[in-house]
N, C-alpha and C. Protein backbone atom coordinates (compact mmCIF):
# COMPACT_ATOMS: atom_id res chain seq x y z
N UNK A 1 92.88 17.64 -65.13
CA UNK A 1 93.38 16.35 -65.55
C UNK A 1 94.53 15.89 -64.63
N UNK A 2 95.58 16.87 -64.06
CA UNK A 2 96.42 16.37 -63.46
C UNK A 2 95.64 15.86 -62.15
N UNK A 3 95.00 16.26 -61.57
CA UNK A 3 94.41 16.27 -60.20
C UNK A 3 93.50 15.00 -60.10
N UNK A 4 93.22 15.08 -61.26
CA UNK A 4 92.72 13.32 -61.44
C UNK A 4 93.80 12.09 -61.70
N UNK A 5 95.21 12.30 -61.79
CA UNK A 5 96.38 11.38 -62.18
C UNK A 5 96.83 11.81 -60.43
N UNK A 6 96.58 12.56 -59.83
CA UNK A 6 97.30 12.65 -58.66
C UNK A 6 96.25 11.83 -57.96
N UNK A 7 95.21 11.70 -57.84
CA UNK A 7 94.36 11.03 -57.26
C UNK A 7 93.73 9.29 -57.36
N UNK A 8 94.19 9.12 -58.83
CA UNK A 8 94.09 7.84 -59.41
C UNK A 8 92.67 7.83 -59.42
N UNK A 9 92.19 8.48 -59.78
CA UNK A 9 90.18 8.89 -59.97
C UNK A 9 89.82 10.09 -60.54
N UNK A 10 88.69 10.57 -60.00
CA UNK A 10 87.88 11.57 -60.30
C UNK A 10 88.49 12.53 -59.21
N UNK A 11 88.53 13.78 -59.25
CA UNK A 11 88.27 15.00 -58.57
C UNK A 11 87.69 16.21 -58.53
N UNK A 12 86.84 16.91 -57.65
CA UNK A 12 86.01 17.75 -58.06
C UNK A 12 86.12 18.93 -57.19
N UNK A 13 86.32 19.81 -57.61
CA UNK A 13 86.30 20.75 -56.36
C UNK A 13 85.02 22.22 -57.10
N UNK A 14 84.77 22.47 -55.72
CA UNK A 14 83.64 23.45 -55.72
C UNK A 14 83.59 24.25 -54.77
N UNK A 15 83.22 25.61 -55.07
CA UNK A 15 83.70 27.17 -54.62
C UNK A 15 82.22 27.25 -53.83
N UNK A 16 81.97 27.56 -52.48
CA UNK A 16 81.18 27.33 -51.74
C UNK A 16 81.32 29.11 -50.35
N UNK A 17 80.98 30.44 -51.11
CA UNK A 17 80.79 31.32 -50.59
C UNK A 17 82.81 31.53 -50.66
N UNK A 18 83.40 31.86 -49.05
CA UNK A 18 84.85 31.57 -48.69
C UNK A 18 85.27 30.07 -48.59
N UNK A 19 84.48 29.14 -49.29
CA UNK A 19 85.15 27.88 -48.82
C UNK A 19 85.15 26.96 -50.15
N UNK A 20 86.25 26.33 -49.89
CA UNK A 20 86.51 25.00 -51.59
C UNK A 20 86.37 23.89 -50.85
N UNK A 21 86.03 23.29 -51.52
CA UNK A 21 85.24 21.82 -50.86
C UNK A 21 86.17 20.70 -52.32
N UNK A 22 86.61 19.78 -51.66
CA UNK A 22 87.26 19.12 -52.97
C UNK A 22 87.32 17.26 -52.62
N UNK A 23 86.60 16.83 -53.49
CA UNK A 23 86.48 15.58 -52.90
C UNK A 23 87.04 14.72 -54.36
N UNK A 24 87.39 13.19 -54.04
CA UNK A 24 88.27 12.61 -54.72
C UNK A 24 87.44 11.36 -54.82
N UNK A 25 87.37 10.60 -55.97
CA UNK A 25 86.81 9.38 -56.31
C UNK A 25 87.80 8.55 -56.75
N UNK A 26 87.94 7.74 -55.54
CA UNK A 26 88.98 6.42 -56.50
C UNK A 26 88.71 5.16 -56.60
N UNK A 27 87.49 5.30 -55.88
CA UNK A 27 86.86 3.86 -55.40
C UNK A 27 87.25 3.24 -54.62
N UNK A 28 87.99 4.19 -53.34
CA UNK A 28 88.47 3.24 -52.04
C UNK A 28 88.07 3.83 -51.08
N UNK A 29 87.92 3.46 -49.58
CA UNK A 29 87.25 3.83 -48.68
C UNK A 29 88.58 4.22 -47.58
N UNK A 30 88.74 5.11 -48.08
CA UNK A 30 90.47 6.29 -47.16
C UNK A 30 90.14 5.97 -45.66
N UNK A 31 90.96 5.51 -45.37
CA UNK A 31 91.24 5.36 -43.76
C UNK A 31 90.17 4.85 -43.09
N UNK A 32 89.46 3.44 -43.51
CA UNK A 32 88.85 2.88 -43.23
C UNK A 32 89.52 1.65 -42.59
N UNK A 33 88.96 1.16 -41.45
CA UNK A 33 89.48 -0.36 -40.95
C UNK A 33 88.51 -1.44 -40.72
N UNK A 34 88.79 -2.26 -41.78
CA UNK A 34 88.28 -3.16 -42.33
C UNK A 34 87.93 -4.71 -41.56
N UNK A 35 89.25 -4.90 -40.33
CA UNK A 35 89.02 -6.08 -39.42
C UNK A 35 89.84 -5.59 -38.45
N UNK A 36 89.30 -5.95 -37.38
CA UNK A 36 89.85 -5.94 -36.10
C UNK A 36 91.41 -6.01 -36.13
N UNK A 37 91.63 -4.65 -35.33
CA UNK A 37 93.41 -4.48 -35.14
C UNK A 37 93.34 -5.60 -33.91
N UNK A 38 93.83 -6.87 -34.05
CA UNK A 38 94.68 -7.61 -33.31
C UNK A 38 95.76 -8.03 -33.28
N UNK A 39 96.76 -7.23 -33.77
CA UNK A 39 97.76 -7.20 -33.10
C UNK A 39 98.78 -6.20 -33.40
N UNK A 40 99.98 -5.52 -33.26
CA UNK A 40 100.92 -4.85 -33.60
C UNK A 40 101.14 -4.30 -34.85
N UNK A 41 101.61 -5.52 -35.38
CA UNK A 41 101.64 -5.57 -36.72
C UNK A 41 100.44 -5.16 -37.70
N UNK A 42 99.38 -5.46 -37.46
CA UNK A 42 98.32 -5.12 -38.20
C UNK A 42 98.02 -3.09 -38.09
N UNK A 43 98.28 -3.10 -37.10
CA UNK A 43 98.18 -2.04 -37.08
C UNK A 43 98.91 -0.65 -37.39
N UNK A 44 100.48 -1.46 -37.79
CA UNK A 44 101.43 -0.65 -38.39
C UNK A 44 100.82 -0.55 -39.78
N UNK A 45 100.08 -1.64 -40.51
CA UNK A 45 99.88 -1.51 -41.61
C UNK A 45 99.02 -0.58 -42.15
N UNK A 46 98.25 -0.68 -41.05
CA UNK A 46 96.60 0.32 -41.67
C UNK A 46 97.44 1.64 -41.34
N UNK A 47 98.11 1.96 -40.56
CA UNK A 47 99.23 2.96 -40.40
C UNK A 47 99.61 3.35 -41.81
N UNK A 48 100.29 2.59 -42.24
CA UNK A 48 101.19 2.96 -43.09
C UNK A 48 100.10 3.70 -44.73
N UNK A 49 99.11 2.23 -44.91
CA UNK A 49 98.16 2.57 -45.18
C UNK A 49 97.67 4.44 -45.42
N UNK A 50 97.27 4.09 -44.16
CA UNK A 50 96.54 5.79 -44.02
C UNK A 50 98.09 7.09 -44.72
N UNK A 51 98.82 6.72 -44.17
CA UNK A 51 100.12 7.67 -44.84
C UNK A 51 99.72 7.89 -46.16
N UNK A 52 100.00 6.29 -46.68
CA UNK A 52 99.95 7.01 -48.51
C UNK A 52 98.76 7.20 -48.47
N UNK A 53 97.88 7.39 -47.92
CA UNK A 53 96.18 7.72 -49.05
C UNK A 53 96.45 9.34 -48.31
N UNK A 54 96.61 9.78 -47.33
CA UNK A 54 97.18 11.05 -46.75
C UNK A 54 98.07 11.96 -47.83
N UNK A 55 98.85 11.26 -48.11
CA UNK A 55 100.54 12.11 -48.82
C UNK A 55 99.58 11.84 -50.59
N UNK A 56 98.41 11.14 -50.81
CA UNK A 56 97.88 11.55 -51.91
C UNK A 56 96.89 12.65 -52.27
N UNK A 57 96.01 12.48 -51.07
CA UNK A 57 95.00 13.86 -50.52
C UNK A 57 95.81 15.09 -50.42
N UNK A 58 97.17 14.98 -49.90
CA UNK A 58 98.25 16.17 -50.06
C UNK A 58 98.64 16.85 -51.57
N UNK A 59 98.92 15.75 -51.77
CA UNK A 59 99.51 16.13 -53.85
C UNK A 59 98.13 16.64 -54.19
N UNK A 60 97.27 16.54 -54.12
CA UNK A 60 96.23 17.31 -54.80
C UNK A 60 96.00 18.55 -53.80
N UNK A 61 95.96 18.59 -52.97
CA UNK A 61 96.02 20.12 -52.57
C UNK A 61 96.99 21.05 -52.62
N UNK A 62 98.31 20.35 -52.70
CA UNK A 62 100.03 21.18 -53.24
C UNK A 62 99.73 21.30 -54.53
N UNK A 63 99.05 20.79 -55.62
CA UNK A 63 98.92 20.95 -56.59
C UNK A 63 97.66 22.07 -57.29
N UNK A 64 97.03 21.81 -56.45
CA UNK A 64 95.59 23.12 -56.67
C UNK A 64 96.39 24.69 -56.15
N UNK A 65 97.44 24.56 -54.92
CA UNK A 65 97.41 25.52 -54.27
C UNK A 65 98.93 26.24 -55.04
N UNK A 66 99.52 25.33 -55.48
CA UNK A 66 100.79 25.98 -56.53
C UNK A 66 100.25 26.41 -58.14
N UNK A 67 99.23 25.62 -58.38
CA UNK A 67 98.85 26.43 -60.34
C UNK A 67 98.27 27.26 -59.27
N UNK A 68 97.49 27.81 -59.00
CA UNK A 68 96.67 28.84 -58.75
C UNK A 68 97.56 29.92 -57.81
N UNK A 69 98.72 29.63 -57.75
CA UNK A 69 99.84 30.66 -57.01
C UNK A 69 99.07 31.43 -56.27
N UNK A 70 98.53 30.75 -54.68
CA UNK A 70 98.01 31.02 -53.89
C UNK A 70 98.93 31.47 -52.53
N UNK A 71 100.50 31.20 -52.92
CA UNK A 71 101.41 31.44 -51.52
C UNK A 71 101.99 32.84 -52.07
């Protein structure tokens, strides 16, 4: 439940041999660019953009990897 409030969606993760696979539903398309970077400015944005959808993909993996006291 938290991992779905950190994500603002769905999250699912699945145990795959040595590997977790964890994907997130929020109904947005993460670091996608949508119209032509023409100019500076536009491009700080999708910048900035990509940060927070980044530092949210983060909170759910600081958060899987601290309950499960994996350090």
């Amino acid at each position: 439940m938290r991992l779905d409030e950190l994500a603002d969606g769905y999250t699912n993760i699945e145990f795959r041999g040595t590997s977790v696979v964890v994907t997130l539903n929020n109904g947005k398309d993460s670091f996608e660019v949508k119209k032509t970077l023409g100019s500076q400015r536009r491009l700080e944005k999708y910048r900035q953009r990509f940060r927070e959808e980044l530092e949210v993909i983060l909170g759910v993996f600081d958060e899987v990897l601290t309950k499960d006291n994996l350090f």
